[in-house]
PDB file of N, CA and C in Angstrom:
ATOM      1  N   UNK A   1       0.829  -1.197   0.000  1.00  0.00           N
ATOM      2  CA  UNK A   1       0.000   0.000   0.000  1.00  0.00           C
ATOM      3  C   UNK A   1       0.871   1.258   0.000  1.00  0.00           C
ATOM      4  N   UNK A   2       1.969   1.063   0.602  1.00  0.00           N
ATOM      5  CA  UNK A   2       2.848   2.176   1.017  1.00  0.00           C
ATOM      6  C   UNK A   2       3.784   2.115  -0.287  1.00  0.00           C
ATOM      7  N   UNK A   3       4.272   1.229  -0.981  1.00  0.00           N
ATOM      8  CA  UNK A   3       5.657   1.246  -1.707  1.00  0.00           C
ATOM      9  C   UNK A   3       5.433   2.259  -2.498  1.00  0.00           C
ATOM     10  N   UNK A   4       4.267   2.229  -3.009  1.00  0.00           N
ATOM     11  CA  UNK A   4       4.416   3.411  -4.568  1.00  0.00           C
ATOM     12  C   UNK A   4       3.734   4.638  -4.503  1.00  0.00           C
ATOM     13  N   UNK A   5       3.332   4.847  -3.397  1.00  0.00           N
ATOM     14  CA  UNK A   5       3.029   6.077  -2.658  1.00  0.00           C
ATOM     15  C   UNK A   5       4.620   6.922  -2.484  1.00  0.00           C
ATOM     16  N   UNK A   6       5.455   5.841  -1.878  1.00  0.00           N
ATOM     17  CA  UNK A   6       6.803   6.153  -1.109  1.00  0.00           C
ATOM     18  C   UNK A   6       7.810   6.880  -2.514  1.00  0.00           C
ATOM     19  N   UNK A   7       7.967   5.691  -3.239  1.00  0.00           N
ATOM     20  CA  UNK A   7       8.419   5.915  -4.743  1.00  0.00           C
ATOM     21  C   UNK A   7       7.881   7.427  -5.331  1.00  0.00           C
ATOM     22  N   UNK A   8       7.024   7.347  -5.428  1.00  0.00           N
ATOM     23  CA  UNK A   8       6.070   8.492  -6.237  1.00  0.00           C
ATOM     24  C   UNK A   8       6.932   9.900  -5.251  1.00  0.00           C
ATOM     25  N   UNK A   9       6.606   9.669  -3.670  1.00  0.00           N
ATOM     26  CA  UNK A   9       7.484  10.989  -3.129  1.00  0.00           C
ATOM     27  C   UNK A   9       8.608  11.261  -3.244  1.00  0.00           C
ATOM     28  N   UNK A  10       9.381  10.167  -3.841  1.00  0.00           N
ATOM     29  CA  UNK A  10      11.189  10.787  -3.856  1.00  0.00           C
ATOM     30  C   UNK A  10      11.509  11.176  -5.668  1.00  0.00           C
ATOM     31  N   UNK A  11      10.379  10.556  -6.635  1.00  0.00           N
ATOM     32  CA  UNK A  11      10.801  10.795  -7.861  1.00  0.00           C
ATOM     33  C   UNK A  11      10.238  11.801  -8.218  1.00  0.00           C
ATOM     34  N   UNK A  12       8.887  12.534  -7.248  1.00  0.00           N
ATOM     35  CA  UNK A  12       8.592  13.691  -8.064  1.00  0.00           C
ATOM     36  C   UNK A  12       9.168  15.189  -7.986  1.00  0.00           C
ATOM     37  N   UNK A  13      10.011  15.055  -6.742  1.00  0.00           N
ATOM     38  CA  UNK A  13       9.973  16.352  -6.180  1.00  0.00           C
ATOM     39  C   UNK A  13      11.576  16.252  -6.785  1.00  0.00           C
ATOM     40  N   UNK A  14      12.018  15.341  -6.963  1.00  0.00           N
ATOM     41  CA  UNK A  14      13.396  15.595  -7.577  1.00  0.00           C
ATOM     42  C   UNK A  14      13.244  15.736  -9.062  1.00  0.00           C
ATOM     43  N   UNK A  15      12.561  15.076  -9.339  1.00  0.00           N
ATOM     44  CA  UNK A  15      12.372  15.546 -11.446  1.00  0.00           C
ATOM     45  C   UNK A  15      11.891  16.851 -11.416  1.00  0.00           C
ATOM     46  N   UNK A  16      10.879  17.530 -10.506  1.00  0.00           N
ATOM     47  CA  UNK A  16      10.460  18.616 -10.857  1.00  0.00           C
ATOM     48  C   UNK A  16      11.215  19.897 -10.381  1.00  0.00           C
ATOM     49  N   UNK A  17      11.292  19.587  -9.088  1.00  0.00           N
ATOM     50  CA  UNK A  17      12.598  20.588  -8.223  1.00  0.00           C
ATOM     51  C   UNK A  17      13.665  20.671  -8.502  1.00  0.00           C
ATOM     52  N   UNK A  18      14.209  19.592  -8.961  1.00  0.00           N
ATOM     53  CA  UNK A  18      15.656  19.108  -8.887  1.00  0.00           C
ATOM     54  C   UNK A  18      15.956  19.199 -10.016  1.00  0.00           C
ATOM     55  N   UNK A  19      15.398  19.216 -11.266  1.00  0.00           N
ATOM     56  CA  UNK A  19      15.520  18.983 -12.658  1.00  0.00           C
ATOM     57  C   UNK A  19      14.900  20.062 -13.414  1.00  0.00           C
ATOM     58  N   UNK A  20      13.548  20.127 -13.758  1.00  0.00           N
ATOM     59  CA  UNK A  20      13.326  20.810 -14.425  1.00  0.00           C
ATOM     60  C   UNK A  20      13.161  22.001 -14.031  1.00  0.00           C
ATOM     61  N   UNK A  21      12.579  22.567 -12.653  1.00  0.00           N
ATOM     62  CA  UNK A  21      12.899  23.745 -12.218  1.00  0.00           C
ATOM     63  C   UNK A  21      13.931  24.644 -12.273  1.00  0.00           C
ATOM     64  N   UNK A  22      15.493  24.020 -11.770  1.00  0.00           N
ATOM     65  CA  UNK A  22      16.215  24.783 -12.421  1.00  0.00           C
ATOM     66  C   UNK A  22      16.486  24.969 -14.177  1.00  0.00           C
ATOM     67  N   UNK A  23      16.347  24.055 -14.603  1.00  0.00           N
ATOM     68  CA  UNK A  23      16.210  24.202 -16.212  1.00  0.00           C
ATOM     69  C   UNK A  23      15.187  25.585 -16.438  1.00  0.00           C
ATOM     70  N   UNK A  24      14.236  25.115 -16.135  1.00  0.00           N
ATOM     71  CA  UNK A  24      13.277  26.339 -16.489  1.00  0.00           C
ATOM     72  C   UNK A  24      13.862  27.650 -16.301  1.00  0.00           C
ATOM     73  N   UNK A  25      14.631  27.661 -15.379  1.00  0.00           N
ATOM     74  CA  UNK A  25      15.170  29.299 -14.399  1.00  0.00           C
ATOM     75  C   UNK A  25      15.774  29.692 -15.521  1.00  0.00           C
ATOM     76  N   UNK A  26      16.831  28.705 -15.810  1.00  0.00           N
ATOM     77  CA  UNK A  26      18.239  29.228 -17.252  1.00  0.00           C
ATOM     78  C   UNK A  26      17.001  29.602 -18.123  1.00  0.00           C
ATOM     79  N   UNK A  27      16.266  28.957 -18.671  1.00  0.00           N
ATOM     80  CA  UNK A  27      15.379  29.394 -20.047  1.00  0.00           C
ATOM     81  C   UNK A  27      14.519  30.369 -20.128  1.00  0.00           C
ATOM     82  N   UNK A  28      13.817  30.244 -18.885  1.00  0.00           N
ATOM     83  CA  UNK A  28      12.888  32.002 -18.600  1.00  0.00           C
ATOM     84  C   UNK A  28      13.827  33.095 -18.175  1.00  0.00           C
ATOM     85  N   UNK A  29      14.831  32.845 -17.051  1.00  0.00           N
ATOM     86  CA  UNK A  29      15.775  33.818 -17.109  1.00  0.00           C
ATOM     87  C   UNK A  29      14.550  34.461 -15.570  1.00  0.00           C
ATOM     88  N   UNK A  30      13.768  33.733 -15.201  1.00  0.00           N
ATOM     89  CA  UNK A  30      12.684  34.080 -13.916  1.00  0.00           C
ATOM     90  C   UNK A  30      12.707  33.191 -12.934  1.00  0.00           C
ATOM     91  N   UNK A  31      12.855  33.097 -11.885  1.00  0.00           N
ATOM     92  CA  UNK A  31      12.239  31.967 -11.024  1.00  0.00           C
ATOM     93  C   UNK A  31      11.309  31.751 -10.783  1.00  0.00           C
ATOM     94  N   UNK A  32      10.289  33.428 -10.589  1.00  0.00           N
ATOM     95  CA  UNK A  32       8.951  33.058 -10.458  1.00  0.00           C
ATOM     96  C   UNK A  32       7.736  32.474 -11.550  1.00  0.00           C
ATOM     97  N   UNK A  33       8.985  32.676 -13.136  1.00  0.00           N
ATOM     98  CA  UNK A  33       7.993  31.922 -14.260  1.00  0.00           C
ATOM     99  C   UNK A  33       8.080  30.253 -14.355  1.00  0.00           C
ATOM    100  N   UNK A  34       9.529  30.364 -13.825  1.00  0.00           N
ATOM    101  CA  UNK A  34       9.866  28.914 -13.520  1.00  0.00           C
ATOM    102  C   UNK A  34       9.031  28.149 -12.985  1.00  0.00           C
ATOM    103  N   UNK A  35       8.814  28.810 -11.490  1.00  0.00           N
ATOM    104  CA  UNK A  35       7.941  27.849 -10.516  1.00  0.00           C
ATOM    105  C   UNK A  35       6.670  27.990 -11.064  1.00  0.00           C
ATOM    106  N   UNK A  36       5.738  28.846 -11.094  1.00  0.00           N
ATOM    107  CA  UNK A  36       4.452  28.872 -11.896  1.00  0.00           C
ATOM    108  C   UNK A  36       4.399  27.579 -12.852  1.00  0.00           C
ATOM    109  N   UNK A  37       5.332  27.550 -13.925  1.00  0.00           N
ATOM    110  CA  UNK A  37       4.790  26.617 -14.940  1.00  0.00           C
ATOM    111  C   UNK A  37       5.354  24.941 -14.320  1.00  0.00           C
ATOM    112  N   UNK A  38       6.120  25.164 -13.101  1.00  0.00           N
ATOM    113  CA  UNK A  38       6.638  23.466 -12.628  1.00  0.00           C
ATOM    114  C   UNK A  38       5.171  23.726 -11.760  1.00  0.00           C
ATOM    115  N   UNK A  39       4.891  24.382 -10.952  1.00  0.00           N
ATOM    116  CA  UNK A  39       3.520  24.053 -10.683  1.00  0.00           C
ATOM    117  C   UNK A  39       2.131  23.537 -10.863  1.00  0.00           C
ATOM    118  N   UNK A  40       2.164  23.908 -12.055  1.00  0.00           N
ATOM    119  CA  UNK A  40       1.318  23.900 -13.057  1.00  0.00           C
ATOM    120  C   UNK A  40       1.227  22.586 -13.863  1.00  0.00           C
ATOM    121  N   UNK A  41       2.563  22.505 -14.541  1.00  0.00           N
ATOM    122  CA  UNK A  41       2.672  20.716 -14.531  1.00  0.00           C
ATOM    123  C   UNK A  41       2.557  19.500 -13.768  1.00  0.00           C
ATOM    124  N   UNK A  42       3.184  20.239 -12.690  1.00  0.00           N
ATOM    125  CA  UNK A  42       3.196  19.274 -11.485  1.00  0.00           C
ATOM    126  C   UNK A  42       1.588  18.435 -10.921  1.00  0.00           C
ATOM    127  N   UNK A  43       0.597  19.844 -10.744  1.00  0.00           N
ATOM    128  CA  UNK A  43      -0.733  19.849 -10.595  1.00  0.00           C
ATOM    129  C   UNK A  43      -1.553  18.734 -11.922  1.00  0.00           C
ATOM    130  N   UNK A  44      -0.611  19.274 -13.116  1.00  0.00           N
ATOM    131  CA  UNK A  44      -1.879  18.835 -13.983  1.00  0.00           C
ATOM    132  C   UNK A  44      -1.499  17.486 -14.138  1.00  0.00           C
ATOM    133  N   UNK A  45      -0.182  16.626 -13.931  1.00  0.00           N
ATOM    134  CA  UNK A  45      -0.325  15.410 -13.870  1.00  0.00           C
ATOM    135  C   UNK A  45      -0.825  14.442 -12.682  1.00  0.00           C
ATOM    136  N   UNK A  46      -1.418  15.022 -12.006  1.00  0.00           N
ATOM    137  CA  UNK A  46      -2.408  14.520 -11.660  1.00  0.00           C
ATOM    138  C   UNK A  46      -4.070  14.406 -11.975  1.00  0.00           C
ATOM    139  N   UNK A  47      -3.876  15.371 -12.934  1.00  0.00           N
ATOM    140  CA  UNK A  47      -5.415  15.294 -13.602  1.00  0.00           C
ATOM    141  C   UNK A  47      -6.033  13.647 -13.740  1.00  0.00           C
ATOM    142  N   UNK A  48      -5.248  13.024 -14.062  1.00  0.00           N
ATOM    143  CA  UNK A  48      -5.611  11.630 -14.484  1.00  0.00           C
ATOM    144  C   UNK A  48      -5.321  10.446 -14.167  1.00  0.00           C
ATOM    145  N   UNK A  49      -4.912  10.840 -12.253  1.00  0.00           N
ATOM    146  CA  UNK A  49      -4.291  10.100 -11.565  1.00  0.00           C
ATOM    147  C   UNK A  49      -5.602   9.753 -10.191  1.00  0.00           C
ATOM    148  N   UNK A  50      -6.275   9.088 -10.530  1.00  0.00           N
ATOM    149  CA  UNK A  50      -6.525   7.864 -11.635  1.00  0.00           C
ATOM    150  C   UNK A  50      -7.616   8.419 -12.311  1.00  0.00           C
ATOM    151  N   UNK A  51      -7.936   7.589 -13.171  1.00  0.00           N
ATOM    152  CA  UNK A  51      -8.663   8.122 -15.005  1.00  0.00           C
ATOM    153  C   UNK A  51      -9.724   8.039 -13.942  1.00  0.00           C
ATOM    154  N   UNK A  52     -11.184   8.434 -14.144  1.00  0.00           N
ATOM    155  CA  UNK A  52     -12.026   8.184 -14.287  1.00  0.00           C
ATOM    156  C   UNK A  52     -13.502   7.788 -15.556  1.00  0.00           C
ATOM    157  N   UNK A  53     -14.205   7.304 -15.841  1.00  0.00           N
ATOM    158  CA  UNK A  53     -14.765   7.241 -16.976  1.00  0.00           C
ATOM    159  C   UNK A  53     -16.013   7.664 -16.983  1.00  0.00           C
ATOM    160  N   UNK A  54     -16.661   8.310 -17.247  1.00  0.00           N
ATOM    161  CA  UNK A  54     -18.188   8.688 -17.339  1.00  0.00           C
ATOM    162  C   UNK A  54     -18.799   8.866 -18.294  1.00  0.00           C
ATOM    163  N   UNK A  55     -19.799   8.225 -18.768  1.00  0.00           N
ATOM    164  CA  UNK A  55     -20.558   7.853 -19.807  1.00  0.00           C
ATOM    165  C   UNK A  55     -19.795   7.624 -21.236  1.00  0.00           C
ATOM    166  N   UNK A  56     -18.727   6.748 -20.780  1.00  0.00           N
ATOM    167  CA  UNK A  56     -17.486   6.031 -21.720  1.00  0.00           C
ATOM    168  C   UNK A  56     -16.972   7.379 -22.653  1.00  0.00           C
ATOM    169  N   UNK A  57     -16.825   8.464 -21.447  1.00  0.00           N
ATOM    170  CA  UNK A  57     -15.658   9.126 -21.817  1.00  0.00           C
ATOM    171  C   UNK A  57     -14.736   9.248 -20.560  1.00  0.00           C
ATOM    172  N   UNK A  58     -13.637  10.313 -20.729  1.00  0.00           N
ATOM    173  CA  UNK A  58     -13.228  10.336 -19.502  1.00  0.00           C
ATOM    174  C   UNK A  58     -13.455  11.680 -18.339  1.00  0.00           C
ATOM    175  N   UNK A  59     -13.959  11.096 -16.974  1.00  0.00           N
ATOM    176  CA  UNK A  59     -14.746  12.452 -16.283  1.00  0.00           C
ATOM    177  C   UNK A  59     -13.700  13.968 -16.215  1.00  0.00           C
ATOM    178  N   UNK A  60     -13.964  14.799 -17.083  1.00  0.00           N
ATOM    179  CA  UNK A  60     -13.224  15.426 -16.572  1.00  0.00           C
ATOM    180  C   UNK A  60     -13.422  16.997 -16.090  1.00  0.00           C
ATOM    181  N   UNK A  61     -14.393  16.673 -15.565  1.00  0.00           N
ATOM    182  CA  UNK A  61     -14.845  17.109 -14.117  1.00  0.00           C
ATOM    183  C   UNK A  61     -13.817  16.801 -12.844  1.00  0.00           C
ATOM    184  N   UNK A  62     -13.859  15.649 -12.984  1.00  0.00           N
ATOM    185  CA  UNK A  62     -12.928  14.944 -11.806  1.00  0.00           C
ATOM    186  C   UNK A  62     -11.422  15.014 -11.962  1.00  0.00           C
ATOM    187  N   UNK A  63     -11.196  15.157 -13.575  1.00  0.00           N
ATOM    188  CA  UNK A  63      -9.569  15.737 -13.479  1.00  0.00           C
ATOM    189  C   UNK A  63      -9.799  17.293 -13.247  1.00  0.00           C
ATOM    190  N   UNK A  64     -10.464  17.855 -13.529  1.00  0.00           N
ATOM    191  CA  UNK A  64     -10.115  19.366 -12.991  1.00  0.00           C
ATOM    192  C   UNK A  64     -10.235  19.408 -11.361  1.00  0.00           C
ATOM    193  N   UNK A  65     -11.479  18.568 -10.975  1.00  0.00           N
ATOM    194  CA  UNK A  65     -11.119  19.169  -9.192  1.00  0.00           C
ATOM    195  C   UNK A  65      -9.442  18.165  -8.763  1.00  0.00           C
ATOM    196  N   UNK A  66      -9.235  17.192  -9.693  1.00  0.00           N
ATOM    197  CA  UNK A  66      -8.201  16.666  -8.708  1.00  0.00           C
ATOM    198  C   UNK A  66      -6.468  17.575  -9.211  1.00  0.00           C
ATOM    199  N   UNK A  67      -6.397  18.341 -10.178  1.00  0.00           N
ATOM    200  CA  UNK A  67      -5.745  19.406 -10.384  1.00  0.00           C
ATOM    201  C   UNK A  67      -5.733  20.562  -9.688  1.00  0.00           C
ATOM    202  N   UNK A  68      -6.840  21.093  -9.184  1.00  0.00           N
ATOM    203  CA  UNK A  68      -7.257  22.143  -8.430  1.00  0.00           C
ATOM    204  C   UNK A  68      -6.863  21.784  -7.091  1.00  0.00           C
ATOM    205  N   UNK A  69      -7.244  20.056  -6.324  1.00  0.00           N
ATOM    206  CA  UNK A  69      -6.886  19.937  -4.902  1.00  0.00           C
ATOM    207  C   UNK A  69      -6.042  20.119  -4.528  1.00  0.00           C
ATOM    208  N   UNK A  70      -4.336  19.602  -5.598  1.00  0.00           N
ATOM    209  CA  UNK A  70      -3.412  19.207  -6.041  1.00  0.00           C
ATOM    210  C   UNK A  70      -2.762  20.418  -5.631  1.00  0.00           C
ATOM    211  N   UNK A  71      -3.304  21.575  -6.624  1.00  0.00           N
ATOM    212  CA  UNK A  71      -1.810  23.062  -6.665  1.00  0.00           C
ATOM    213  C   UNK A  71      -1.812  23.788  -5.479  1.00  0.00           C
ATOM    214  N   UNK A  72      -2.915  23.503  -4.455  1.00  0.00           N
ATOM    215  CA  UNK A  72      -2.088  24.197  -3.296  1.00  0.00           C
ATOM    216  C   UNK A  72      -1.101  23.502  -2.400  1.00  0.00           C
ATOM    217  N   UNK A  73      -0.697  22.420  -2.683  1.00  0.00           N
ATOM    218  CA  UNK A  73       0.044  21.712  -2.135  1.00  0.00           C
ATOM    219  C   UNK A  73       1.416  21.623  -2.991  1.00  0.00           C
ATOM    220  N   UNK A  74       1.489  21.468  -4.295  1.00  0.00           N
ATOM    221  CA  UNK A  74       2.266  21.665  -5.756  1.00  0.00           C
ATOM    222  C   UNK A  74       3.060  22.802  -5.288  1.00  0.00           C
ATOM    223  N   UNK A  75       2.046  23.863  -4.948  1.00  0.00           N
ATOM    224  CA  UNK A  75       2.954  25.419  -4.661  1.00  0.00           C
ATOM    225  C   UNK A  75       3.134  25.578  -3.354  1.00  0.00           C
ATOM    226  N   UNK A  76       2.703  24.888  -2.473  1.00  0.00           N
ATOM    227  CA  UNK A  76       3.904  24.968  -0.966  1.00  0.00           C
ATOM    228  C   UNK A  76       5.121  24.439  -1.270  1.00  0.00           C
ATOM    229  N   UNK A  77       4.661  22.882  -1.597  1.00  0.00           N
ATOM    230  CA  UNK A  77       6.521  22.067  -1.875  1.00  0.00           C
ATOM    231  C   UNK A  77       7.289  23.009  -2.826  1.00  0.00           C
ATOM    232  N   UNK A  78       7.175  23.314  -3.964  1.00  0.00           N
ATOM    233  CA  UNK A  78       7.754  24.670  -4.672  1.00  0.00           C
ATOM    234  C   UNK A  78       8.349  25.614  -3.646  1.00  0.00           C
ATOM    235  N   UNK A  79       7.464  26.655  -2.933  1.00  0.00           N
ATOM    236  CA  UNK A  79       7.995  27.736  -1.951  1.00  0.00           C
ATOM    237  C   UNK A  79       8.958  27.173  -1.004  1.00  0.00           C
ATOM    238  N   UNK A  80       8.357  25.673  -0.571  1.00  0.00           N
ATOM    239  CA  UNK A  80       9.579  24.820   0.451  1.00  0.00           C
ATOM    240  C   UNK A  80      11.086  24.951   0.165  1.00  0.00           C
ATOM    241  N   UNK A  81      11.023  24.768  -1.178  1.00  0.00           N
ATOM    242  CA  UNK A  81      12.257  24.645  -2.220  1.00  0.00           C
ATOM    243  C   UNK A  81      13.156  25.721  -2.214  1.00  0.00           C
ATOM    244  N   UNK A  82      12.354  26.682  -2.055  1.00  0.00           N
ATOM    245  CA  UNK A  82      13.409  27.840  -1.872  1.00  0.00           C
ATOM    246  C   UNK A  82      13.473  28.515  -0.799  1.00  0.00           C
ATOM    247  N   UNK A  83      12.539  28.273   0.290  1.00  0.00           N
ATOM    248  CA  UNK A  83      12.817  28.720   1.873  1.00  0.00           C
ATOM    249  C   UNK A  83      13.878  27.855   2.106  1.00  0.00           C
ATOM    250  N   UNK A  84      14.456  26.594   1.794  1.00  0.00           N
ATOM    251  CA  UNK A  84      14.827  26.191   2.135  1.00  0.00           C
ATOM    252  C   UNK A  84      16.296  25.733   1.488  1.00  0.00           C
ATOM    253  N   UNK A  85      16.421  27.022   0.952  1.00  0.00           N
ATOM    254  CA  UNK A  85      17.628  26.694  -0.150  1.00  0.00           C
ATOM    255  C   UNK A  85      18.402  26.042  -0.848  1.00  0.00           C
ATOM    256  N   UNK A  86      16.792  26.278  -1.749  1.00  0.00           N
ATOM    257  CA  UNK A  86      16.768  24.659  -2.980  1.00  0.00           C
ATOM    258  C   UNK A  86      17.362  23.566  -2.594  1.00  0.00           C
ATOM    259  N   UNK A  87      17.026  22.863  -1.375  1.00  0.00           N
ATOM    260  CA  UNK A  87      16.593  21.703  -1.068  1.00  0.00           C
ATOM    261  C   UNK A  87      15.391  20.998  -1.794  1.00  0.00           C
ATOM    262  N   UNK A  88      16.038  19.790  -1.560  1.00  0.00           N
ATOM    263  CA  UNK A  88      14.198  19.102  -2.485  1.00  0.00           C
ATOM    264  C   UNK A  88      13.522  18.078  -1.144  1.00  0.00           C
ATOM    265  N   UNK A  89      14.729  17.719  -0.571  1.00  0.00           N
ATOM    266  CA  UNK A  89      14.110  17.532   0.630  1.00  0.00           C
ATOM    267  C   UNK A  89      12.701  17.618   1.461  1.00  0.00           C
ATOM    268  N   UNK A  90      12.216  18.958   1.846  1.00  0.00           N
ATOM    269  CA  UNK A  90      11.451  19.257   2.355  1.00  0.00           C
ATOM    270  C   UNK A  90      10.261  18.960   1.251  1.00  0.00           C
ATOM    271  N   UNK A  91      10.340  18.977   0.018  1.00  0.00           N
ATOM    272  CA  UNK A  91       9.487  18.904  -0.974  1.00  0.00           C
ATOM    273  C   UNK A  91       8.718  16.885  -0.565  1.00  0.00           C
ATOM    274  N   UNK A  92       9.597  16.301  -0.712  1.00  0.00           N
ATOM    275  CA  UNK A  92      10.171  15.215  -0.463  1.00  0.00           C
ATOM    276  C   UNK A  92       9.054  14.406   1.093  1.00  0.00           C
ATOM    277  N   UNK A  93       9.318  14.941   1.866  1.00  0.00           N
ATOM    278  CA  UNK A  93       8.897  14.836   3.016  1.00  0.00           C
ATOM    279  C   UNK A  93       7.319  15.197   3.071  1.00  0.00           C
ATOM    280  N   UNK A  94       7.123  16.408   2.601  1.00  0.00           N
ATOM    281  CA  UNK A  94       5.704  17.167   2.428  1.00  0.00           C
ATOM    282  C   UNK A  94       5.052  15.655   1.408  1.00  0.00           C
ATOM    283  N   UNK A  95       5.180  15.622   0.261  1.00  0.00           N
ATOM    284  CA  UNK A  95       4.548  14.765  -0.667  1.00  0.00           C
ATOM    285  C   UNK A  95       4.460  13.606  -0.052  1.00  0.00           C
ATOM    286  N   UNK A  96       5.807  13.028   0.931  1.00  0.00           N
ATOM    287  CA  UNK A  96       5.892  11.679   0.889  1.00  0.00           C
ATOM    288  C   UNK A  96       4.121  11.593   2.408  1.00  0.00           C
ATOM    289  N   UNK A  97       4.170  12.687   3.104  1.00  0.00           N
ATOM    290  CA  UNK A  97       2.876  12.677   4.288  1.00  0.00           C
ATOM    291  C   UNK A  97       1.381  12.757   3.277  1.00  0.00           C
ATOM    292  N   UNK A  98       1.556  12.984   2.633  1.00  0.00           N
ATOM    293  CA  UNK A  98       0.329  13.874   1.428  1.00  0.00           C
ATOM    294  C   UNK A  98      -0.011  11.785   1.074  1.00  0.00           C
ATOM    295  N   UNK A  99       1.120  11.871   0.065  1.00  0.00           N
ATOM    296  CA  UNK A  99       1.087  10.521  -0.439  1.00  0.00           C
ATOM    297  C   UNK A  99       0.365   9.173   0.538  1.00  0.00           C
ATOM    298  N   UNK A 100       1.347   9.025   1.399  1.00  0.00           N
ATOM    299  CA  UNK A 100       1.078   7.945   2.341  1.00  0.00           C
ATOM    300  C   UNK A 100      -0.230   8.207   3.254  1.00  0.00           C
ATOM    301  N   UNK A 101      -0.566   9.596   3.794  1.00  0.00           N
ATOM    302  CA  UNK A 101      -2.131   9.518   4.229  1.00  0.00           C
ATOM    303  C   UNK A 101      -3.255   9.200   3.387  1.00  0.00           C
ATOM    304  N   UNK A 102      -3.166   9.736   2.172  1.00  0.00           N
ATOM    305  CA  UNK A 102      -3.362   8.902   1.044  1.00  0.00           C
ATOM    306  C   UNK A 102      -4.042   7.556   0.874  1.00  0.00           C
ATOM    307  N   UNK A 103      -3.125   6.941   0.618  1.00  0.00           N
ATOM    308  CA  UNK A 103      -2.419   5.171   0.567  1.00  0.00           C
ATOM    309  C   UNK A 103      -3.283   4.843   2.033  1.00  0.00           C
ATOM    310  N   UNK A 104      -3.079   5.594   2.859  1.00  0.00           N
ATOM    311  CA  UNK A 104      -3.738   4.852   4.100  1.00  0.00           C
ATOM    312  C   UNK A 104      -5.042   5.100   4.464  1.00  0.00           C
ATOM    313  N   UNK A 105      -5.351   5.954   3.634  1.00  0.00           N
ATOM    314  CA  UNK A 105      -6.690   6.725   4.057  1.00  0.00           C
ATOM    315  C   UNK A 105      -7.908   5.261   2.937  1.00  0.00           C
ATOM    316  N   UNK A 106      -7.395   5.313   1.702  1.00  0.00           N
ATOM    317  CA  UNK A 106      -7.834   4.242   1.254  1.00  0.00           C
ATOM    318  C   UNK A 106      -8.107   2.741   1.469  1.00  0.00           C
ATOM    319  N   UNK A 107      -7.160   2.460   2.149  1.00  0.00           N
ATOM    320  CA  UNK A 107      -6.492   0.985   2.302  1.00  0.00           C
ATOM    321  C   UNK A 107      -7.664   1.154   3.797  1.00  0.00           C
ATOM    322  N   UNK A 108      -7.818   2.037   4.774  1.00  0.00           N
ATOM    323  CA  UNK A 108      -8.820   2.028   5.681  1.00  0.00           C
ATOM    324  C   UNK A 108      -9.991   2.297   5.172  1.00  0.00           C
ATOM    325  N   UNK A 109     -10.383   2.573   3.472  1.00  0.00           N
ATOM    326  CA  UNK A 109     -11.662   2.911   3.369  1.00  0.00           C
ATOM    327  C   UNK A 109     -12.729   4.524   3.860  1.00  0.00           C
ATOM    328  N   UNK A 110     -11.554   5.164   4.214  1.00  0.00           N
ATOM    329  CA  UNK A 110     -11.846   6.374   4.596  1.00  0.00           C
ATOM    330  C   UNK A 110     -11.720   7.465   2.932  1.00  0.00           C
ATOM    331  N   UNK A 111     -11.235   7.168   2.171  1.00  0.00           N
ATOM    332  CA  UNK A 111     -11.314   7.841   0.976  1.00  0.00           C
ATOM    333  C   UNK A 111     -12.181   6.801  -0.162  1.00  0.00           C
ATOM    334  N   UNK A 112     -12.628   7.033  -0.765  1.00  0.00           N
ATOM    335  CA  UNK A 112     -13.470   6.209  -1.967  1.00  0.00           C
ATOM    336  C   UNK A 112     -12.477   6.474  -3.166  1.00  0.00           C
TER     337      UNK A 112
END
């Protein structure tokens, strides 16, 4: 229940923090356009995490609220990143509690 919850917290905050964030910085020449659009990605791949289907299309209703639940949390770990001088760490830690209450909240039947 826990493994790929766990996984999911150490590979995202380093591909996005760790990787493409600074990439972005060199190419916008901004940090704050940087983080906006790693936010933004960050959020929207979860749109479809997991698909839903409604009337054999896909709900996406349900990817927009689960994008929307998503970026205020997307843009703390972001701000973490640099309170904390670009550490990914804290990013890391935040996702991996997010993730695993998650994972556990299900596995108890407390989330549908």
């Amino acid at each position: 229940i826990l493994i790929w919850p766990l996984l999911i917290s150490l590979a995202e905050p380093v591909a996005y923090l760790g990787v493409i964030l600074p990439r972005l910085e060199r190419l916008t020449g901004s940090s704050a356009i940087a983080a906006g659009i790693v936010v933004a990605l960050w959020s929207a791949e979860h749109a479809f995490l997991p698909v839903l289907v409604t009337d054999g299309g896909v709900d996406l209703l349900f990817a927009a609220t689960r994008v929307a639940s998503v970026l205020p949390f997307m843009a703390t770990w972001t701000a973490l990143y640099y309170a904390f001088g670009r550490r990914v760490v804290p990013g890391m830690i935040g996702q991996g509690i997010f993730n695993g209450g998650t994972a556990l909240g299900i596995a108890f039947g407390l989330v549908a």
